[in-house]
C-alpha atoms as a PDB file:
ATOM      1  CA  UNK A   1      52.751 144.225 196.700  1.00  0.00           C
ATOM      2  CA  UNK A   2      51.592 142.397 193.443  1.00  0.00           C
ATOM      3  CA  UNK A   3      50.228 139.345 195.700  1.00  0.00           C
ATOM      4  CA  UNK A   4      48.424 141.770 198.213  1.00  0.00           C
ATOM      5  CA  UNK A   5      47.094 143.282 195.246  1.00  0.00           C
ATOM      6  CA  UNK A   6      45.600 139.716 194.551  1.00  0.00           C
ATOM      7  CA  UNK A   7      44.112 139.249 197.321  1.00  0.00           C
ATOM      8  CA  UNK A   8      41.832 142.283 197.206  1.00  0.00           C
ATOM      9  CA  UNK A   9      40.883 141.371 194.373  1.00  0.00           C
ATOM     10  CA  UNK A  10      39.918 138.231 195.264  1.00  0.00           C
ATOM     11  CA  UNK A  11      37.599 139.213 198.106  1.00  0.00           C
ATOM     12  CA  UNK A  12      36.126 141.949 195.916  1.00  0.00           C
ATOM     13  CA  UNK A  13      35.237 139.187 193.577  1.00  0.00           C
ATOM     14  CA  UNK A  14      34.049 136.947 195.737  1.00  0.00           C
ATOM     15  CA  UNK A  15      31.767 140.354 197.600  1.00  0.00           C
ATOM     16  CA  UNK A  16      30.070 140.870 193.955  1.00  0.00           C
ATOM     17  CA  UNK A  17      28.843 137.467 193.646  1.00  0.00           C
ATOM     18  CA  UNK A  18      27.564 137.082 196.969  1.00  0.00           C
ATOM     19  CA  UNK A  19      25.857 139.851 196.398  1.00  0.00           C
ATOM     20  CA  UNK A  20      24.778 138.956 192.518  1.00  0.00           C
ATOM     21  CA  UNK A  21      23.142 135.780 194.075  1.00  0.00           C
ATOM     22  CA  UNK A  22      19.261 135.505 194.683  1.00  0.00           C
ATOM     23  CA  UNK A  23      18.320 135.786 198.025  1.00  0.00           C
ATOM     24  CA  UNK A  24      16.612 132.567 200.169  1.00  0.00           C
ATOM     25  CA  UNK A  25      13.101 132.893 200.039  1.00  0.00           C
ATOM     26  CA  UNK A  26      12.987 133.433 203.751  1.00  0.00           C
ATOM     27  CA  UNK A  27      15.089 136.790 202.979  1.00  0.00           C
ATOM     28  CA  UNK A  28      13.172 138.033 200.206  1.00  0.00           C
ATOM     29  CA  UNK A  29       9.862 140.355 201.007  1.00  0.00           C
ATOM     30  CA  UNK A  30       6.661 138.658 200.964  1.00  0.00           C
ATOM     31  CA  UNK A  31       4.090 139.357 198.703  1.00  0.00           C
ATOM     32  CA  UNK A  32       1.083 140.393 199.033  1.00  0.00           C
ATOM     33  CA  UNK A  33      -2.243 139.409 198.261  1.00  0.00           C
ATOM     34  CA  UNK A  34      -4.933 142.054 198.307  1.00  0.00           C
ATOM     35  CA  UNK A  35      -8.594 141.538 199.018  1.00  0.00           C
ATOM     36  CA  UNK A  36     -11.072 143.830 198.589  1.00  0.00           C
ATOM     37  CA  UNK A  37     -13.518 144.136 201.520  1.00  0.00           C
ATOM     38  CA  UNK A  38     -17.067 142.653 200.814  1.00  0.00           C
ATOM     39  CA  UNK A  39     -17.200 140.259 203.518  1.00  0.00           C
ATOM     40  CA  UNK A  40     -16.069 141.030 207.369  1.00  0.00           C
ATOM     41  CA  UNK A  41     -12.111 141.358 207.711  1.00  0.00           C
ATOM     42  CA  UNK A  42     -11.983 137.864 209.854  1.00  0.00           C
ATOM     43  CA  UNK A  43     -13.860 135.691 207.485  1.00  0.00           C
ATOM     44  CA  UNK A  44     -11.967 137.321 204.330  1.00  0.00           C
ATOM     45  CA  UNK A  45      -8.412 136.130 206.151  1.00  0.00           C
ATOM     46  CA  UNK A  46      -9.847 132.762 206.970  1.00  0.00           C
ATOM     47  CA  UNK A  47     -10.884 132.398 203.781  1.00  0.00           C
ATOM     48  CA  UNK A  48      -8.284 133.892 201.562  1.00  0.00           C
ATOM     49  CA  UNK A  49      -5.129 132.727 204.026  1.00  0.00           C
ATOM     50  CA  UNK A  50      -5.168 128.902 202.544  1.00  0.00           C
ATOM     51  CA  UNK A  51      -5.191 130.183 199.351  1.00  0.00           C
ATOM     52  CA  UNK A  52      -1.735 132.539 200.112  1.00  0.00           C
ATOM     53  CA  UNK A  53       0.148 129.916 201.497  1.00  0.00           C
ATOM     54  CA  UNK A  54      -0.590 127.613 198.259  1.00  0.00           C
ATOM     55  CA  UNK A  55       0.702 130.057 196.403  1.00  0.00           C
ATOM     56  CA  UNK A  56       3.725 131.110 199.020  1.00  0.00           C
ATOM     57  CA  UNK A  57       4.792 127.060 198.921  1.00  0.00           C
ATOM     58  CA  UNK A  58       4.477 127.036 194.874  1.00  0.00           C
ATOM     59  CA  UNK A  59       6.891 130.355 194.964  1.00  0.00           C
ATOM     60  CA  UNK A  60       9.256 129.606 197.346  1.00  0.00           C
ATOM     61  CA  UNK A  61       8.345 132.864 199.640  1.00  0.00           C
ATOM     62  CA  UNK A  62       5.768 134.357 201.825  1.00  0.00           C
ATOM     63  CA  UNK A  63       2.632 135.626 200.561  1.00  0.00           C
ATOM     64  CA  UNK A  64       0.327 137.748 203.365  1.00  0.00           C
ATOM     65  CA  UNK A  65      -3.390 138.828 202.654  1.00  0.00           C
ATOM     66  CA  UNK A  66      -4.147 142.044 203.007  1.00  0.00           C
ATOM     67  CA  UNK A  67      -7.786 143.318 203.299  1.00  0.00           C
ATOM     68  CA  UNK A  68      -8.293 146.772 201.760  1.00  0.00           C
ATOM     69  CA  UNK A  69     -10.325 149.005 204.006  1.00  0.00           C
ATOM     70  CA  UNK A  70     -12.923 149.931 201.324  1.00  0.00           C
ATOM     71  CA  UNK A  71     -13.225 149.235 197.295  1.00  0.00           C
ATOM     72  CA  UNK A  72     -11.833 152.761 196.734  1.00  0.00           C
ATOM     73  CA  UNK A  73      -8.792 151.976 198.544  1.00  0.00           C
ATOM     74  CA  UNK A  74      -8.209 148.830 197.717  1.00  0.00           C
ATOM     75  CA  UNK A  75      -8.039 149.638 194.128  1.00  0.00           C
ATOM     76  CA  UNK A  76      -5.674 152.609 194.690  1.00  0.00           C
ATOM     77  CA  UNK A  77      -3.483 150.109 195.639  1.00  0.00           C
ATOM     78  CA  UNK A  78      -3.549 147.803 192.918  1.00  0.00           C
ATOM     79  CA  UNK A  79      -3.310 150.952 190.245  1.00  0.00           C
ATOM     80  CA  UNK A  80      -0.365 152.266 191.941  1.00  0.00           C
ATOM     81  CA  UNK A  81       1.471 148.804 192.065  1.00  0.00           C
ATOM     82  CA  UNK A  82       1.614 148.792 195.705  1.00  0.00           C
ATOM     83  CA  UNK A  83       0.731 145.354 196.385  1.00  0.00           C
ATOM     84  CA  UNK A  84       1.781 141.956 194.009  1.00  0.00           C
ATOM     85  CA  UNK A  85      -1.522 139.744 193.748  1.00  0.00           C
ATOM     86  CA  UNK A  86      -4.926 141.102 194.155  1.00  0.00           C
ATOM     87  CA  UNK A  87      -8.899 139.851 193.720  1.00  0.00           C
ATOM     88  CA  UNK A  88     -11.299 141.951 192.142  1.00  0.00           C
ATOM     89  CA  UNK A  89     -14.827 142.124 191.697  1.00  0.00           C
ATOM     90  CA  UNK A  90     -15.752 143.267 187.776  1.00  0.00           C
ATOM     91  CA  UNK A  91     -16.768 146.519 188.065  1.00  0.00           C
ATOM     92  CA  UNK A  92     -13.878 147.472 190.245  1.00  0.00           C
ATOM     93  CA  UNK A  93     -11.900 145.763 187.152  1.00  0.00           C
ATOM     94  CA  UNK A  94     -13.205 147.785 184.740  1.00  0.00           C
ATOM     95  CA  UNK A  95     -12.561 150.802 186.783  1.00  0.00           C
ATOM     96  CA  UNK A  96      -9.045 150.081 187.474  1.00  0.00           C
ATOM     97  CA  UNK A  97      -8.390 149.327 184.336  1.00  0.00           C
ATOM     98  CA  UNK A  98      -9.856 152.997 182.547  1.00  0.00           C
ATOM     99  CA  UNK A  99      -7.713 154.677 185.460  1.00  0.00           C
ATOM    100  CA  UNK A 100      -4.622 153.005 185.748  1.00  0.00           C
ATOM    101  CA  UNK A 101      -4.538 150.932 182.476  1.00  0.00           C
ATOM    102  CA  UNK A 102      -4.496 147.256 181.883  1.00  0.00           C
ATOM    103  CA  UNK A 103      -3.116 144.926 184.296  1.00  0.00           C
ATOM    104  CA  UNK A 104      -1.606 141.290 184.140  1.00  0.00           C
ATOM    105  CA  UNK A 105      -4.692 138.690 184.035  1.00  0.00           C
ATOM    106  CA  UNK A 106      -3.904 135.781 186.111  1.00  0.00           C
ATOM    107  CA  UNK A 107      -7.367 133.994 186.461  1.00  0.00           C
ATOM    108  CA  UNK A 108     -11.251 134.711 187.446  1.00  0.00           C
ATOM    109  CA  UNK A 109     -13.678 132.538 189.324  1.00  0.00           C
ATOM    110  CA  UNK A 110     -15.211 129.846 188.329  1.00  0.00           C
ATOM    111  CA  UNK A 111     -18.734 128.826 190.201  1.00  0.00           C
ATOM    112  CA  UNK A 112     -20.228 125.542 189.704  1.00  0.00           C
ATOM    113  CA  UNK A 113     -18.280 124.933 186.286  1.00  0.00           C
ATOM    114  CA  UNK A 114     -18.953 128.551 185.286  1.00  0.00           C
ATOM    115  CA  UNK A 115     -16.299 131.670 184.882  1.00  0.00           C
ATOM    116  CA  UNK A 116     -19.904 133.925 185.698  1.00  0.00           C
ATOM    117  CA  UNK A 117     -22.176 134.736 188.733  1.00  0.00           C
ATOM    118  CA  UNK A 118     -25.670 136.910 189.455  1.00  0.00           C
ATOM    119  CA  UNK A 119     -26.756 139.059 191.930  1.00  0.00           C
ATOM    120  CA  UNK A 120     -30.361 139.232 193.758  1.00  0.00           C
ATOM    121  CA  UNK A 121     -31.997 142.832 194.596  1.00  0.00           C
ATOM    122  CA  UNK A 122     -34.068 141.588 198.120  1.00  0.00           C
ATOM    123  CA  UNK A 123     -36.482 142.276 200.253  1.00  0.00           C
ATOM    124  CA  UNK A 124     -38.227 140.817 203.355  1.00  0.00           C
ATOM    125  CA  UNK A 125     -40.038 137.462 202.698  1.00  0.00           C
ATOM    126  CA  UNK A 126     -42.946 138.990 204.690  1.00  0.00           C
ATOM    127  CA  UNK A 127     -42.660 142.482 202.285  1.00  0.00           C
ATOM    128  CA  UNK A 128     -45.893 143.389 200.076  1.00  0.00           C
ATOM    129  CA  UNK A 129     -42.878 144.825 197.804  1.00  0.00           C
ATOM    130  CA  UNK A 130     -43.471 142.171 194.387  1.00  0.00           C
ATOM    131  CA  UNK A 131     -41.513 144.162 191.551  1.00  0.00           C
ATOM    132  CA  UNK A 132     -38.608 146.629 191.421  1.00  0.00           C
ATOM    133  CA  UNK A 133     -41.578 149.615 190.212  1.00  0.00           C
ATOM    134  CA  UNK A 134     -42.544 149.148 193.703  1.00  0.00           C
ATOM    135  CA  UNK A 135     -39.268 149.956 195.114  1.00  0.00           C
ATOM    136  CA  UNK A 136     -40.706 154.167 194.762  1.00  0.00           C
ATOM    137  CA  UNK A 137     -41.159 155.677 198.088  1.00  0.00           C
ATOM    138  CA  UNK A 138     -39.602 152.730 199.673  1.00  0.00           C
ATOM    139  CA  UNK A 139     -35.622 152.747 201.629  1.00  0.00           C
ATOM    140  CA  UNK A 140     -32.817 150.928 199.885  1.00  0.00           C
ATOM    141  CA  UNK A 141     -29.531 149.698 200.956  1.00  0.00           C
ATOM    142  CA  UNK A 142     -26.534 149.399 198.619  1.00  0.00           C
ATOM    143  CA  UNK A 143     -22.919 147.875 199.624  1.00  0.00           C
ATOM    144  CA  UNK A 144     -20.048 149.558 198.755  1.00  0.00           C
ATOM    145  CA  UNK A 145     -20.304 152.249 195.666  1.00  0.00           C
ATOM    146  CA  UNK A 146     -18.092 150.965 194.030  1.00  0.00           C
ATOM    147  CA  UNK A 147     -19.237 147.004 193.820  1.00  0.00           C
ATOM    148  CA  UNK A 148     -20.617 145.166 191.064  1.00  0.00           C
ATOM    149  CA  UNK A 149     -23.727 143.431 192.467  1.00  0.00           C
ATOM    150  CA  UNK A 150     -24.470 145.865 195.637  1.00  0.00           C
ATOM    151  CA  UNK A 151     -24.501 148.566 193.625  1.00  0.00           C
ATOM    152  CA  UNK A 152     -23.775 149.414 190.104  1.00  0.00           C
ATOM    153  CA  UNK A 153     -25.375 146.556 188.121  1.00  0.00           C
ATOM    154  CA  UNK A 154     -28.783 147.203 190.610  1.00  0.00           C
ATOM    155  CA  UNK A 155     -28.841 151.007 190.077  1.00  0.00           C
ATOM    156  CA  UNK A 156     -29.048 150.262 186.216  1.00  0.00           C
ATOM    157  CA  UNK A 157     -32.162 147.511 186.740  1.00  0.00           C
ATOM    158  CA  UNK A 158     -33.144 150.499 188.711  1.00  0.00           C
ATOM    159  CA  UNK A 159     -33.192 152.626 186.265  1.00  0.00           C
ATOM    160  CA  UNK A 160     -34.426 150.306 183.528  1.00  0.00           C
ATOM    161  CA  UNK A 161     -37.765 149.844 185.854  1.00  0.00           C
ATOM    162  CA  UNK A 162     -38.049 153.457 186.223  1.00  0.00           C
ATOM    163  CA  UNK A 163     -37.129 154.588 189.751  1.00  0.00           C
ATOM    164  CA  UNK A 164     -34.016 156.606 190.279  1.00  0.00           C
ATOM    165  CA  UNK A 165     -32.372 157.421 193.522  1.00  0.00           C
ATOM    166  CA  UNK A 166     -34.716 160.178 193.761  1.00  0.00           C
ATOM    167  CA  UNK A 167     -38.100 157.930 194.038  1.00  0.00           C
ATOM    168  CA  UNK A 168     -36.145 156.013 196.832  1.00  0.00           C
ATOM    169  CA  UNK A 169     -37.533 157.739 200.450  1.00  0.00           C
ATOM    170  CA  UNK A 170     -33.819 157.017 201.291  1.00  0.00           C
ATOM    171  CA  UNK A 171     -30.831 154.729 200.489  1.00  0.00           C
ATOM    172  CA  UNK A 172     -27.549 154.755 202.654  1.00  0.00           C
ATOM    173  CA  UNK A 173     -24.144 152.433 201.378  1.00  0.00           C
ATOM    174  CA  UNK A 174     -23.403 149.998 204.186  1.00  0.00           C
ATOM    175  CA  UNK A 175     -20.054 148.783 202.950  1.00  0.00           C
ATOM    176  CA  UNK A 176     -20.678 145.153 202.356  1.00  0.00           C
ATOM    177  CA  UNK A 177     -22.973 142.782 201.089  1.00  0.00           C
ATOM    178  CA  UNK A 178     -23.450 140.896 204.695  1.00  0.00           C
ATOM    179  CA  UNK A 179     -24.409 144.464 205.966  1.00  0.00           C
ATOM    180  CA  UNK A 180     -27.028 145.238 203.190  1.00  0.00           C
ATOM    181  CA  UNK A 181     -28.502 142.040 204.357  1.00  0.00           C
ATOM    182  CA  UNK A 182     -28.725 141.994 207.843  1.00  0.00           C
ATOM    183  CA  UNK A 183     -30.438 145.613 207.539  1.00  0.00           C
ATOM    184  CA  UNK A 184     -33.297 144.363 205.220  1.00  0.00           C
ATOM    185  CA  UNK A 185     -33.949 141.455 208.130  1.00  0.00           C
ATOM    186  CA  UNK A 186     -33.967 144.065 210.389  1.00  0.00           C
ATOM    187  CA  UNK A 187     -36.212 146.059 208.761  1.00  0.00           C
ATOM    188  CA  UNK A 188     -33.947 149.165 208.748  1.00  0.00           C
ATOM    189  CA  UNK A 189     -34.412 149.190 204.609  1.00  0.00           C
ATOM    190  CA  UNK A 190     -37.437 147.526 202.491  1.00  0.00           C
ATOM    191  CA  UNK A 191     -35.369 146.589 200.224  1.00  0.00           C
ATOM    192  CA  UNK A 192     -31.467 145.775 198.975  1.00  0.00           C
ATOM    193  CA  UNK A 193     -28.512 144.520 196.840  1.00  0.00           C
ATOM    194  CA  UNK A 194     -26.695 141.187 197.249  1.00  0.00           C
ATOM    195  CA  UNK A 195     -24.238 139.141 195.490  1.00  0.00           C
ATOM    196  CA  UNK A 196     -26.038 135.781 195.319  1.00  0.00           C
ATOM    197  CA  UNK A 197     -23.667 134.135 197.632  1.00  0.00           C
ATOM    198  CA  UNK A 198     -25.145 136.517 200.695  1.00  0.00           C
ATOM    199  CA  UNK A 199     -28.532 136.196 199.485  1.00  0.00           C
ATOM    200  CA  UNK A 200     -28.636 132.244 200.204  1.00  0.00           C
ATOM    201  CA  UNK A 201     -26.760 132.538 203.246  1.00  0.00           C
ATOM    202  CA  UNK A 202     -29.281 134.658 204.948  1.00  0.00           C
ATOM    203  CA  UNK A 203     -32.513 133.215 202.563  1.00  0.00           C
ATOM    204  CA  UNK A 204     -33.605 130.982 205.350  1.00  0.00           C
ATOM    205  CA  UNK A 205     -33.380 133.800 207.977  1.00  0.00           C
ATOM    206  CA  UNK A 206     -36.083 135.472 206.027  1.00  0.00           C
ATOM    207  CA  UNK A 207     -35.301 137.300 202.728  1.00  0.00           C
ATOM    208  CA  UNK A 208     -36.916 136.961 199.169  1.00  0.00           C
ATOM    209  CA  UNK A 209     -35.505 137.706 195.736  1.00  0.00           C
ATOM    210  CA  UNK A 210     -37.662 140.264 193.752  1.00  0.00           C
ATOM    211  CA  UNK A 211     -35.138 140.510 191.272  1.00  0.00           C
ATOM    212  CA  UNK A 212     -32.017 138.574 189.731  1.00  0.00           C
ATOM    213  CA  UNK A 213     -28.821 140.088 187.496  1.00  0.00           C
ATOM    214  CA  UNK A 214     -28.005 139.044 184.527  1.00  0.00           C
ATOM    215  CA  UNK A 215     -24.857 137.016 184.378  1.00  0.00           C
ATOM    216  CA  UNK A 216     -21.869 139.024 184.110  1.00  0.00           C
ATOM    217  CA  UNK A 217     -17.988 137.364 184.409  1.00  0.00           C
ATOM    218  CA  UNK A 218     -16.617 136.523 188.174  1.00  0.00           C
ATOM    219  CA  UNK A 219     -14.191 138.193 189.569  1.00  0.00           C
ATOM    220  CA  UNK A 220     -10.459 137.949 188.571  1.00  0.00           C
ATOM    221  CA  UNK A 221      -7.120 138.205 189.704  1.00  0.00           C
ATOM    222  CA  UNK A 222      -4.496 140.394 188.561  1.00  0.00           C
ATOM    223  CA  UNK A 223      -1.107 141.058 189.154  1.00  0.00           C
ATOM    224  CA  UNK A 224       1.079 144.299 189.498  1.00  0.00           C
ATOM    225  CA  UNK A 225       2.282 145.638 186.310  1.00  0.00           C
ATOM    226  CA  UNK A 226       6.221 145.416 187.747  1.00  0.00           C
ATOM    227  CA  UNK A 227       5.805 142.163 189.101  1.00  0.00           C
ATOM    228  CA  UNK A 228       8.492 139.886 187.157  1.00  0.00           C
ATOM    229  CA  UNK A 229       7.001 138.025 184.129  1.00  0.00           C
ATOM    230  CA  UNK A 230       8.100 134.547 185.668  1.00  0.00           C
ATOM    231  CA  UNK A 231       6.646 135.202 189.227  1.00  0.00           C
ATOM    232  CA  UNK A 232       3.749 136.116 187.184  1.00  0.00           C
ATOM    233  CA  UNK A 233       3.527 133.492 184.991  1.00  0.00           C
ATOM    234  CA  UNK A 234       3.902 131.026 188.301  1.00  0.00           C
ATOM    235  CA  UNK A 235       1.077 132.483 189.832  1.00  0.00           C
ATOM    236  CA  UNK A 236      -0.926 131.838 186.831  1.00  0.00           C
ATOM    237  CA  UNK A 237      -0.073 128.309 186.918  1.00  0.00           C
ATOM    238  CA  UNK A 238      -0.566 127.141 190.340  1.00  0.00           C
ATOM    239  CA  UNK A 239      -3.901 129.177 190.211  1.00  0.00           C
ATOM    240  CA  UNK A 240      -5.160 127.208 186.980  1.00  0.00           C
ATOM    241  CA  UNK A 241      -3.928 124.225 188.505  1.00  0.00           C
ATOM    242  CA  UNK A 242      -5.890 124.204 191.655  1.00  0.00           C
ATOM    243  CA  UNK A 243      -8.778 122.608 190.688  1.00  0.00           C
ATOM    244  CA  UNK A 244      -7.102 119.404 190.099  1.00  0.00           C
ATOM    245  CA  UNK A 245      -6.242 118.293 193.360  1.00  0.00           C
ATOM    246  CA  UNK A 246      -8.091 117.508 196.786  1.00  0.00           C
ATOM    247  CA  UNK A 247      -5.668 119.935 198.280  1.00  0.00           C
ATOM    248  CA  UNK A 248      -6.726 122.947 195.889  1.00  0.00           C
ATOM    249  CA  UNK A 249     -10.120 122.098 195.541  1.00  0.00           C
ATOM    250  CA  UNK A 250     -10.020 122.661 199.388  1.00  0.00           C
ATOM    251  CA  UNK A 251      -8.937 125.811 198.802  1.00  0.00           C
ATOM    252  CA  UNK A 252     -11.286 127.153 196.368  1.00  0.00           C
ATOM    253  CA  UNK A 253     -14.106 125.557 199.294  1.00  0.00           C
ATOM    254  CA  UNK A 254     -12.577 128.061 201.813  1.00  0.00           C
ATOM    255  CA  UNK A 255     -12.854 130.935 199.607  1.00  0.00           C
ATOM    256  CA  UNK A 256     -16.244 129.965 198.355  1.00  0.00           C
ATOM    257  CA  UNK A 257     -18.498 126.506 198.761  1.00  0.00           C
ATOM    258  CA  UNK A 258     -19.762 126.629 195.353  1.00  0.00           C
ATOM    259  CA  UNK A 259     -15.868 127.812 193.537  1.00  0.00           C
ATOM    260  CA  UNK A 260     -14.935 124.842 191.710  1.00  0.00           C
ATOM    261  CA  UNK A 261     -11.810 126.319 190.118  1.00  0.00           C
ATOM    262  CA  UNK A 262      -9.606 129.583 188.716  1.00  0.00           C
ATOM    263  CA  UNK A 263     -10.024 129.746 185.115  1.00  0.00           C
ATOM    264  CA  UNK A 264      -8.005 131.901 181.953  1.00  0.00           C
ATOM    265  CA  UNK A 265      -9.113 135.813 181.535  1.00  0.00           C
ATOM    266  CA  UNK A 266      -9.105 138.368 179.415  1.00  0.00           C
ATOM    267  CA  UNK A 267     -10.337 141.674 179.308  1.00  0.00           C
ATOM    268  CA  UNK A 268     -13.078 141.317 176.708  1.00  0.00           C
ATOM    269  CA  UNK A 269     -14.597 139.070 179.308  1.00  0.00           C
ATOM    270  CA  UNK A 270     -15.889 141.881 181.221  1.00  0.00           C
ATOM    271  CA  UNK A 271     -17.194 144.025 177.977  1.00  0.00           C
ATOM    272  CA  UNK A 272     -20.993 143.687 178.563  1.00  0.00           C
ATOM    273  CA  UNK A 273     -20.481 145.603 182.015  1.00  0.00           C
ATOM    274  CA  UNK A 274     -18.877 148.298 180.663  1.00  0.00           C
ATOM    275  CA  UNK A 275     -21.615 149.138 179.059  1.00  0.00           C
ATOM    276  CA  UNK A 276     -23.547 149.178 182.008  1.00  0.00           C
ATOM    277  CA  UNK A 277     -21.118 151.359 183.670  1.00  0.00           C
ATOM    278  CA  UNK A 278     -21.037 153.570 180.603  1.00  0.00           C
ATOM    279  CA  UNK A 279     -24.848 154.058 180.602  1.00  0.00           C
ATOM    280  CA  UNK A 280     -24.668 154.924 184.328  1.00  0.00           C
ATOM    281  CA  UNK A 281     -22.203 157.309 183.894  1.00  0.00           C
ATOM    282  CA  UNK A 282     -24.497 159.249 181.529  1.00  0.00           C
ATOM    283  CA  UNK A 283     -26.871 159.545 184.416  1.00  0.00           C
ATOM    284  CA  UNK A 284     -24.284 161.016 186.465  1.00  0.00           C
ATOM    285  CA  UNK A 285     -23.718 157.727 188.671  1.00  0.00           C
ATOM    286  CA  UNK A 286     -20.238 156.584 189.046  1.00  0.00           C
END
């Protein structure tokens, strides 16, 4: 009886540590990295896949992209820790941040040596439309509502020039950036909001700047707030890391041609826009 007795034991040892052990990566869920949708679904997977299975190879386990289906969504996700990595752009930041509270930093964009980028409000090259005061009476398309540079930071220079969405003869949100561009070529709107990046992709195809931004910090990557602080940590490295070597600095190209590497953040880096949002807010524009 006594040895029997042994022998359970045994295998009931031997069932807790199997199960105590960390699972192979190929057993373990994969993460996921979330992108928010400014660009068409396609390109943002082609451009955003390279960059998951760097960081799937540096982790030892999957990572999938995920493209939310609009800002709104996309940062429900992230505030409700659904998925592990995510991109986004600073006013969407900011948001998140005042709903959900703070989350894990891991790095923001850095564009031609510099952790900040500008947006262009545009109109047709062939427009009489010179200044933003001219914008009155004329049709203006925004991205998403909730973006940085297709909507929020042009509604204040907007505002500062003295037309409000009233003195617009219309304005409609497209969704993306691409969108608000290819309907000012088209003709379907005088006039619209860009991230720069869009504006010099379609420049030759016939658009014009009237106005630029003012520089405001690129966007950033954060993690879940119940992600584990090593995983985290990991991410954080490899990201800071990719700049210096061929292989990363391949990656960076894919996301953007002109992203030359993932740099430190913290949330003070994003200050000056909250004011902007703040001032918008008191006009009733969120």
């Amino acid at each position: 009886m006594q040895k029997i007795h042994a022998r359970g034991y045994f295998w009931g040892l031997l069932i807790l540590l199997v199960h105590c052990l960390p699972l192979p990566a190929s057993a373990q869920d994969p993460l996921i990295l979330a992108v928010h949708p400014y660009l068409p679904f396609s390109e943002l997977t082609d451009r955003y896949t390279p960059l998951a299975d760097y960081l799937g190879n540096q982790l030892g386990r999957n990572v999938v992209v995920r493209i939310g289906r609009n800002y709104k969504d996309h940062m429900g996700y992230i505030g409700r820790d659904e998925v592990d990595i995510a991109i986004l752009g600073p006013a969407l930041y900011v948001t998140l941040v005042d709903k959900y509270g703070e989350k894990p930093l891991l790095a923001r964009l850095e564009i031609d040596g510099k952790p900040v980028f500008h947006g262009k409000i545009i109109t047709g090259k062939g427009s009489p439309i010179v200044s933003l005061a001219d914008l009155k009476g004329k049709r203006f398309a925004f991205g998403d509502p909730e973006s940085t540079m297709s909507h929020l930071v042009p509604r204040f220079m907007l505002l500062e020039a003295g037309v409000s969405a009233d003195d617009l003869a219309d304005y409609q949100f497209l969704g993306s950036h691409t969108n608000v561009a290819l309907g000012v070529l088209a003709g379907d709107f005088d006039a619209g909001a860009v991230k720069e990046e869009v504006f010099y992709k379609f420049e030759q195809q016939g658009l014009k700047a009237l106005a630029t931004t003012p520089p405001f910090s690129e966007h950033v990557f954060v993690a879940r707030s119940t992600l584990p602080t090593q995983t985290v940590e990991a991410v954080r490295e490899a990201m800071n890391q990719l700049k210096d070597t061929p292989e990363g600095q391949d990656i960076l190209s894919r996301i953007k041609k002109r992203l030359t590497g993932m740099v430190p953040a913290q949330d003070s880096d994003y200050d000056n826009l909250r004011e902007i949002l703040m001032t918008l807010q008191r006009h009733g524009i969120h």
